[in-house]
N, C-alpha and C. Protein backbone atom coordinates (compact mmCIF):
# COMPACT_ATOMS: atom_id res chain seq x y z
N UNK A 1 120.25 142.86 73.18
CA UNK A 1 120.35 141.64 72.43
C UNK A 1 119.63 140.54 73.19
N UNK A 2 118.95 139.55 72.40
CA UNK A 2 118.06 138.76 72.85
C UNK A 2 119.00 137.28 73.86
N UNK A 3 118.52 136.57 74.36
CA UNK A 3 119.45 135.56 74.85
C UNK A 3 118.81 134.40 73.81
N UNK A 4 120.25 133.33 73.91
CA UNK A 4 120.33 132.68 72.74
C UNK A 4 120.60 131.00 73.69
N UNK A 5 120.05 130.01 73.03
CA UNK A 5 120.27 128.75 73.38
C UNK A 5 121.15 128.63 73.86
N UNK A 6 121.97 128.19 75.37
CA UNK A 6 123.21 127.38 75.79
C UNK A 6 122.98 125.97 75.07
N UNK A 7 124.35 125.38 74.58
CA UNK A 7 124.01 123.58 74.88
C UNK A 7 125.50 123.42 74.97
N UNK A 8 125.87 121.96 75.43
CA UNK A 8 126.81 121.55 75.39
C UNK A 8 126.93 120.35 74.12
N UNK A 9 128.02 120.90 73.49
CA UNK A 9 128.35 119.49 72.15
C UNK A 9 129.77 118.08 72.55
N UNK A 10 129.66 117.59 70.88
CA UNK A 10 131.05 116.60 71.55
C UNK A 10 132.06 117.43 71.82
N UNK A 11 132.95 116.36 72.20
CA UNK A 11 134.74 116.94 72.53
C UNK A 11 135.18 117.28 71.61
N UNK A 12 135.41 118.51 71.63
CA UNK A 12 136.13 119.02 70.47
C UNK A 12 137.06 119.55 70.81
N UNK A 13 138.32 119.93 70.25
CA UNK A 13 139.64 121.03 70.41
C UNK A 13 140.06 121.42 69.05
N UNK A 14 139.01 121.46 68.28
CA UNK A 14 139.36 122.46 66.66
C UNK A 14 138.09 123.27 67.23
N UNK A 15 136.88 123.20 67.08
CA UNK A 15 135.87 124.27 67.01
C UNK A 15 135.30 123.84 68.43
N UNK A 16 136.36 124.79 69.35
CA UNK A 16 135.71 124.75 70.78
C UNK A 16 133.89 125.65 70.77
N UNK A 17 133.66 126.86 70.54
CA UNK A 17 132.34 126.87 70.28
C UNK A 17 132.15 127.28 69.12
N UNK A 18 130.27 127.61 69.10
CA UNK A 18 130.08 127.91 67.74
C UNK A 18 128.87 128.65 67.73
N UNK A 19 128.36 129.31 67.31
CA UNK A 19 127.03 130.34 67.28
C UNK A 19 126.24 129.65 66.15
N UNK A 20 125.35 129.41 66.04
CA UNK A 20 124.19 128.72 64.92
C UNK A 20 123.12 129.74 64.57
N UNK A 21 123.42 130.55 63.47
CA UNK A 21 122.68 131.89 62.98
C UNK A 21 121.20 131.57 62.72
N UNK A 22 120.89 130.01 62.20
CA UNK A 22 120.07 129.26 62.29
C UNK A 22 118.54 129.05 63.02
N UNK A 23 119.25 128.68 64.09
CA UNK A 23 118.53 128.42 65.48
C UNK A 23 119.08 129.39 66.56
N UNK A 24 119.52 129.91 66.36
CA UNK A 24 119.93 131.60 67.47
C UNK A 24 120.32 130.58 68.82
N UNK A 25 121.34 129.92 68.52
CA UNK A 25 122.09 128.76 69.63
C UNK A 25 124.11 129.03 69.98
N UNK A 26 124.24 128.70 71.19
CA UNK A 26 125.48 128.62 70.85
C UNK A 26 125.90 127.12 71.71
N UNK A 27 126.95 126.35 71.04
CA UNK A 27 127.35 125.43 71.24
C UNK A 27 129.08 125.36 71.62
N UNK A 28 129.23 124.79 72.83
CA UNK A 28 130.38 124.68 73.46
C UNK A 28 131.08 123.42 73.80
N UNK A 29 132.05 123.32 73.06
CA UNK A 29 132.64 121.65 73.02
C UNK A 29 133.04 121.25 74.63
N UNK A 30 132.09 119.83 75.06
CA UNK A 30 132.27 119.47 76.17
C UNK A 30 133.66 119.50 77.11
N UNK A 31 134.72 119.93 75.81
CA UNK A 31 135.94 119.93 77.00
C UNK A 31 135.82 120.85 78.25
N UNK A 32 135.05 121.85 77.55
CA UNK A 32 134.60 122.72 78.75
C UNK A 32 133.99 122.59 79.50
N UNK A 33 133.49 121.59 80.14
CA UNK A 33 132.00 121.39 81.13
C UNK A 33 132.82 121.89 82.24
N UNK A 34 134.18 121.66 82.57
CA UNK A 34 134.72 121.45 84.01
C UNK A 34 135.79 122.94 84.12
N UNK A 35 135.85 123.44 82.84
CA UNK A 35 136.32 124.94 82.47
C UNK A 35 136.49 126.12 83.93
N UNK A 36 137.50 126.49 84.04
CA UNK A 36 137.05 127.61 85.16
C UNK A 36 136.14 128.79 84.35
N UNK A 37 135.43 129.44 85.18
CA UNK A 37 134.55 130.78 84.81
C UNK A 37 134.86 131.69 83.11
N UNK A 38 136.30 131.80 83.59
CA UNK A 38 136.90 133.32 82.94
C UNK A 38 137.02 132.10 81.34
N UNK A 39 137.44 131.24 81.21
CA UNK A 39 137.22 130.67 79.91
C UNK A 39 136.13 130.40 79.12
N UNK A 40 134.80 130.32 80.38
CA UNK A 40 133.50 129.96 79.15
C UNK A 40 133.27 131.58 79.06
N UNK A 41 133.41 131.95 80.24
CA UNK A 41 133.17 133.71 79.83
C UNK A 41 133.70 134.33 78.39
N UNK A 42 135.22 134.31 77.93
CA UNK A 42 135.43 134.38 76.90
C UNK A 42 134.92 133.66 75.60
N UNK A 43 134.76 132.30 75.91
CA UNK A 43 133.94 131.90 74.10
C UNK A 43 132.37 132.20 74.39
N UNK A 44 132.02 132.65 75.42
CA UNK A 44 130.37 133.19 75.43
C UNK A 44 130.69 134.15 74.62
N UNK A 45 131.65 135.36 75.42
CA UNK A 45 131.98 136.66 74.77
C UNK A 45 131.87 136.50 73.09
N UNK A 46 132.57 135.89 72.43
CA UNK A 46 133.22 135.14 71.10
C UNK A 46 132.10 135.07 70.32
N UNK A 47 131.43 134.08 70.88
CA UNK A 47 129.80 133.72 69.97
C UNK A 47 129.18 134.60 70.32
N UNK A 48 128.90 135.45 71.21
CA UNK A 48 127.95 136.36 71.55
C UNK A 48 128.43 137.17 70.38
N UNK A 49 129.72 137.82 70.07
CA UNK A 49 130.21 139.02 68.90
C UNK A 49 129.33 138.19 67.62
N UNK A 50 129.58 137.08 67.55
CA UNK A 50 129.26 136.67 65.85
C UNK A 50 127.49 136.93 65.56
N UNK A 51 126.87 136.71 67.13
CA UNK A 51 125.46 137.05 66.88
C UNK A 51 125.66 138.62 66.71
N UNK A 52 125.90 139.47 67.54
CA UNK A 52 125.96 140.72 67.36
C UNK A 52 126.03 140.88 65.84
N UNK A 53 127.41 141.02 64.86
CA UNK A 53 128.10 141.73 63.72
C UNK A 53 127.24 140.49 62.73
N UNK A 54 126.76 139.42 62.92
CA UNK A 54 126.30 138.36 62.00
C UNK A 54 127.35 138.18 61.23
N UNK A 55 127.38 138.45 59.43
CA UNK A 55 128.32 137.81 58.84
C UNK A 55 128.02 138.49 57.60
N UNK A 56 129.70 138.32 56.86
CA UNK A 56 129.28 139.31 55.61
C UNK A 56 129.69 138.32 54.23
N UNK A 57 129.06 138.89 53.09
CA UNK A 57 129.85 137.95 52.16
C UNK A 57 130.33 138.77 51.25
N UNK A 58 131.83 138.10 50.72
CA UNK A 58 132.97 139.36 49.91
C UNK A 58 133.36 137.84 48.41
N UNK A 59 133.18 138.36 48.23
CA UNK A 59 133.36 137.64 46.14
C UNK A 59 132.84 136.10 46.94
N UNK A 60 132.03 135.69 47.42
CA UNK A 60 130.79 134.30 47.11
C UNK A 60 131.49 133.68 48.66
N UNK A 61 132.50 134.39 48.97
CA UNK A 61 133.02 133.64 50.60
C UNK A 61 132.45 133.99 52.32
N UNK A 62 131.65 133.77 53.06
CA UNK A 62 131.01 134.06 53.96
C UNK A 62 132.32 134.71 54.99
N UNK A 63 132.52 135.63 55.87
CA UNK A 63 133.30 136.06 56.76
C UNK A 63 132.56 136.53 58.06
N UNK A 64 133.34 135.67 58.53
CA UNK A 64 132.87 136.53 60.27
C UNK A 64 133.41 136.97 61.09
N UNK A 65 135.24 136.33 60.65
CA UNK A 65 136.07 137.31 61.66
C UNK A 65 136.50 138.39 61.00
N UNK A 66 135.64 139.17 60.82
CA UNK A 66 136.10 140.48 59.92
C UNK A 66 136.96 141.45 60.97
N UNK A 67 137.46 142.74 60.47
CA UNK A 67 138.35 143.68 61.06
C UNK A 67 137.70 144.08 62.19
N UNK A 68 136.33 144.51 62.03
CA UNK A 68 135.44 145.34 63.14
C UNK A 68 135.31 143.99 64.17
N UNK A 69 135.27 142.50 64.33
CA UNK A 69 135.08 141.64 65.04
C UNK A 69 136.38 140.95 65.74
N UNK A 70 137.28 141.32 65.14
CA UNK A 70 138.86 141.01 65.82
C UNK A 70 138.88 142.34 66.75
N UNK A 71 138.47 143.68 66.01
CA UNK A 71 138.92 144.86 66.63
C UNK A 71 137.51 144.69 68.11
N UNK A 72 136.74 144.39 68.19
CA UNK A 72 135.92 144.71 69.16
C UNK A 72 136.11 143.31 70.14
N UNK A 73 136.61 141.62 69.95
CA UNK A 73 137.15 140.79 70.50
C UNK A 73 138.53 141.14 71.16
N UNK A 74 139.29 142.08 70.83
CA UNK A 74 140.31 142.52 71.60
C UNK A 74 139.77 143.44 72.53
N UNK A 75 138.60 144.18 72.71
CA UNK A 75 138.56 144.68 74.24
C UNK A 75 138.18 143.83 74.82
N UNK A 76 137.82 142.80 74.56
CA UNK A 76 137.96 141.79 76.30
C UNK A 76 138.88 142.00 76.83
N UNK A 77 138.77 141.96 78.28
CA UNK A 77 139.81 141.92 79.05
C UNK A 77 140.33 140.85 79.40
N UNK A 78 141.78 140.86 79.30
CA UNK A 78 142.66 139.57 79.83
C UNK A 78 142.60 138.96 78.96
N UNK A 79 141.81 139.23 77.70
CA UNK A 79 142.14 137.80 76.66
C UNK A 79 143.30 137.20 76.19
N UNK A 80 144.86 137.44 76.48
CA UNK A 80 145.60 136.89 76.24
C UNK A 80 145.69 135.63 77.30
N UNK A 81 145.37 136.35 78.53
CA UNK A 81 146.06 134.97 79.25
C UNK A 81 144.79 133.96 79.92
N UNK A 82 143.57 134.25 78.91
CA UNK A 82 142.52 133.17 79.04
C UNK A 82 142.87 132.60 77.57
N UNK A 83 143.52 132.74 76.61
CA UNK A 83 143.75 132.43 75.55
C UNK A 83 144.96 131.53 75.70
N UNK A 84 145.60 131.28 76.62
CA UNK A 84 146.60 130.48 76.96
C UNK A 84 146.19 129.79 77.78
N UNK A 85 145.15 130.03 78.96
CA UNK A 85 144.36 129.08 79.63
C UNK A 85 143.88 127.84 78.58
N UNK A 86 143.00 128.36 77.44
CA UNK A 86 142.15 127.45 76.74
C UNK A 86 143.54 126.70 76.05
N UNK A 87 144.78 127.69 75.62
CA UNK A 87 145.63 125.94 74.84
C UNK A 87 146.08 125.24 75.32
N UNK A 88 145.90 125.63 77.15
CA UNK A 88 146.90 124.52 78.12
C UNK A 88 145.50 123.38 78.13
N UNK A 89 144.86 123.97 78.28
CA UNK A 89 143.50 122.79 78.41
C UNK A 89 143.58 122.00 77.04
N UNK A 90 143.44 122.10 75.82
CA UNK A 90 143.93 121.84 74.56
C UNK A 90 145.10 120.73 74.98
N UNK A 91 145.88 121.48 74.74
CA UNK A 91 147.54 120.35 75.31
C UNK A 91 147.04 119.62 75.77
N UNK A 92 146.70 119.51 76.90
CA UNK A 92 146.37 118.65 78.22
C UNK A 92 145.69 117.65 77.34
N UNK A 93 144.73 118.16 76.88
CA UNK A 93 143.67 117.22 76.20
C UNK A 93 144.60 115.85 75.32
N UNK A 94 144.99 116.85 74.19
CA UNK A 94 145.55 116.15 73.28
C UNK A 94 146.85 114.79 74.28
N UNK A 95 147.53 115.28 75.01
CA UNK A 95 148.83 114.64 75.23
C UNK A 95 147.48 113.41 75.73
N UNK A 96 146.18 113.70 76.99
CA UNK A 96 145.72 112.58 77.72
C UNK A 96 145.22 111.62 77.01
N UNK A 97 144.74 112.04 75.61
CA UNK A 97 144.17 111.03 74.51
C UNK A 97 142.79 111.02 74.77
N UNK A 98 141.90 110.59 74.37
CA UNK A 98 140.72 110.33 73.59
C UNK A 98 139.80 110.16 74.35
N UNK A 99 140.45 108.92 75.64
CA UNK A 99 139.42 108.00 76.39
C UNK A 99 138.87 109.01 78.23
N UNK A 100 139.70 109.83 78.37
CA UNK A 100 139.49 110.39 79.68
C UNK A 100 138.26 111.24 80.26
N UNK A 101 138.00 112.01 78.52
CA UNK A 101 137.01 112.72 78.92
C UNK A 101 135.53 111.96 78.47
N UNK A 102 135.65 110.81 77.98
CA UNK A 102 134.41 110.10 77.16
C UNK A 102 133.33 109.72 78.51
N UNK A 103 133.50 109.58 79.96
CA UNK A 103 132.77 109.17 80.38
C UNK A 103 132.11 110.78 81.14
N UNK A 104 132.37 111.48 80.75
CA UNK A 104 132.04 112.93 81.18
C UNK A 104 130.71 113.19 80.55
N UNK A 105 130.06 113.11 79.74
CA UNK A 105 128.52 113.59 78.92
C UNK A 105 129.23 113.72 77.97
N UNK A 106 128.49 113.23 76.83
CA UNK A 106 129.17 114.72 75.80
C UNK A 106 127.76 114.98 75.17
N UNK A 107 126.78 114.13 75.57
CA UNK A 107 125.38 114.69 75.01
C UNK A 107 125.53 116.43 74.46
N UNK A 108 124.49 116.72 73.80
CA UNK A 108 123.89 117.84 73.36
C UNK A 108 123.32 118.27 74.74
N UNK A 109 122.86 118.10 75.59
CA UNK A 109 122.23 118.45 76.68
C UNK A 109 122.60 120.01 77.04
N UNK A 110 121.55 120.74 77.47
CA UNK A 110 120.73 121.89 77.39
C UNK A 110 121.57 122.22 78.72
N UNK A 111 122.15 123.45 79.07
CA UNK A 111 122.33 123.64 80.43
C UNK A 111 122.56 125.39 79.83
N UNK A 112 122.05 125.91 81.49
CA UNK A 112 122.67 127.23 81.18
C UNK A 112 123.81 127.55 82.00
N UNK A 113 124.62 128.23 81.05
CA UNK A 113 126.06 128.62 81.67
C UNK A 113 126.46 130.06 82.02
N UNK A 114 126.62 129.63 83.75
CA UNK A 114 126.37 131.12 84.32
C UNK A 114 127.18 131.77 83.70
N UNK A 115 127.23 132.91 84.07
CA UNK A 115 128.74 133.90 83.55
C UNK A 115 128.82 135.30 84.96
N UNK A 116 130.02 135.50 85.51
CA UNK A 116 130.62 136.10 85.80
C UNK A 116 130.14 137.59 85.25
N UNK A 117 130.41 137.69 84.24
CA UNK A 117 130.19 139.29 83.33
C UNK A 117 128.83 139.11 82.43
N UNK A 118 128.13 140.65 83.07
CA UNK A 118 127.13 140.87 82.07
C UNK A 118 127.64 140.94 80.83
N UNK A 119 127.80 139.37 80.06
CA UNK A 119 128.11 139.81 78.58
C UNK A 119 127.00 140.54 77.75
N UNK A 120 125.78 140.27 77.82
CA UNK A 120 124.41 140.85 77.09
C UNK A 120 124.76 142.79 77.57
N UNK A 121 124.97 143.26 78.61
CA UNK A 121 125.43 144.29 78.56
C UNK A 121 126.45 144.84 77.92
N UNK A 122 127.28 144.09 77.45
CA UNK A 122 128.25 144.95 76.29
C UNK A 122 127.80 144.91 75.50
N UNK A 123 126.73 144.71 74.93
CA UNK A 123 126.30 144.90 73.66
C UNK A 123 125.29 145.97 73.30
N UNK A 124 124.64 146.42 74.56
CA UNK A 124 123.80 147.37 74.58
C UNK A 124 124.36 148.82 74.16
């Protein structure tokens, strides 16, 4: 599988990332800039599946978390308790309010985000 745009977007805590089928990009809401490893590792993992399986359409509705993409997002490893990592960061967020993370970037700005795990190798 080919490698695909890093960027960083605004603060978000509804659509932490997002894959752009578009522009073959993935976008990661700045709450993460300061993220430990094993969390961007997982929403790399995440958007990396949606480029993999792309997307299907069933009576005029687009789907992407289909059965085969939940079923192949559960062999990550540890994803439960990086999945509780990301809602304590969430919480955190929400209880600190609005203003804490605003002087952090939240530009679009281009960076690449190392990773820990050959994710491009699970896909091979």
């Amino acid at each position: 599988m080919s490698e695909c745009t890093l960027k960083w977007g605004n603060i978000a805590v509804r659509r932490l990332a997002s894959y752009n089928f578009n522009n073959d990009s993935i976008t990661v809401s700045s709450l993460f800039k300061e993220a430990p490893q094993q969390v961007l590792d997982l929403l790399m993992y995440h958007e990396m599946l949606h480029k993999d399986l792309q997307f299907n359409c069933k009576n005029g509705r687009m789907r992407t978390h289909t059965p085969e993409f939940k079923r192949r997002e559960n062999l990550y490893s540890n994803k439960a308790a990086v999945e509780k990592e990301i809602e304590g960061m969430i919480r955190k967020r929400r209880k600190n309010g609005k203003n804490d993370l605003i002087n952090k970037g939240t530009s679009g700005s281009k960076r690449q985000v190392p990773m820990l795990k050959k994710i491009q190798d699970f896909f091979r």
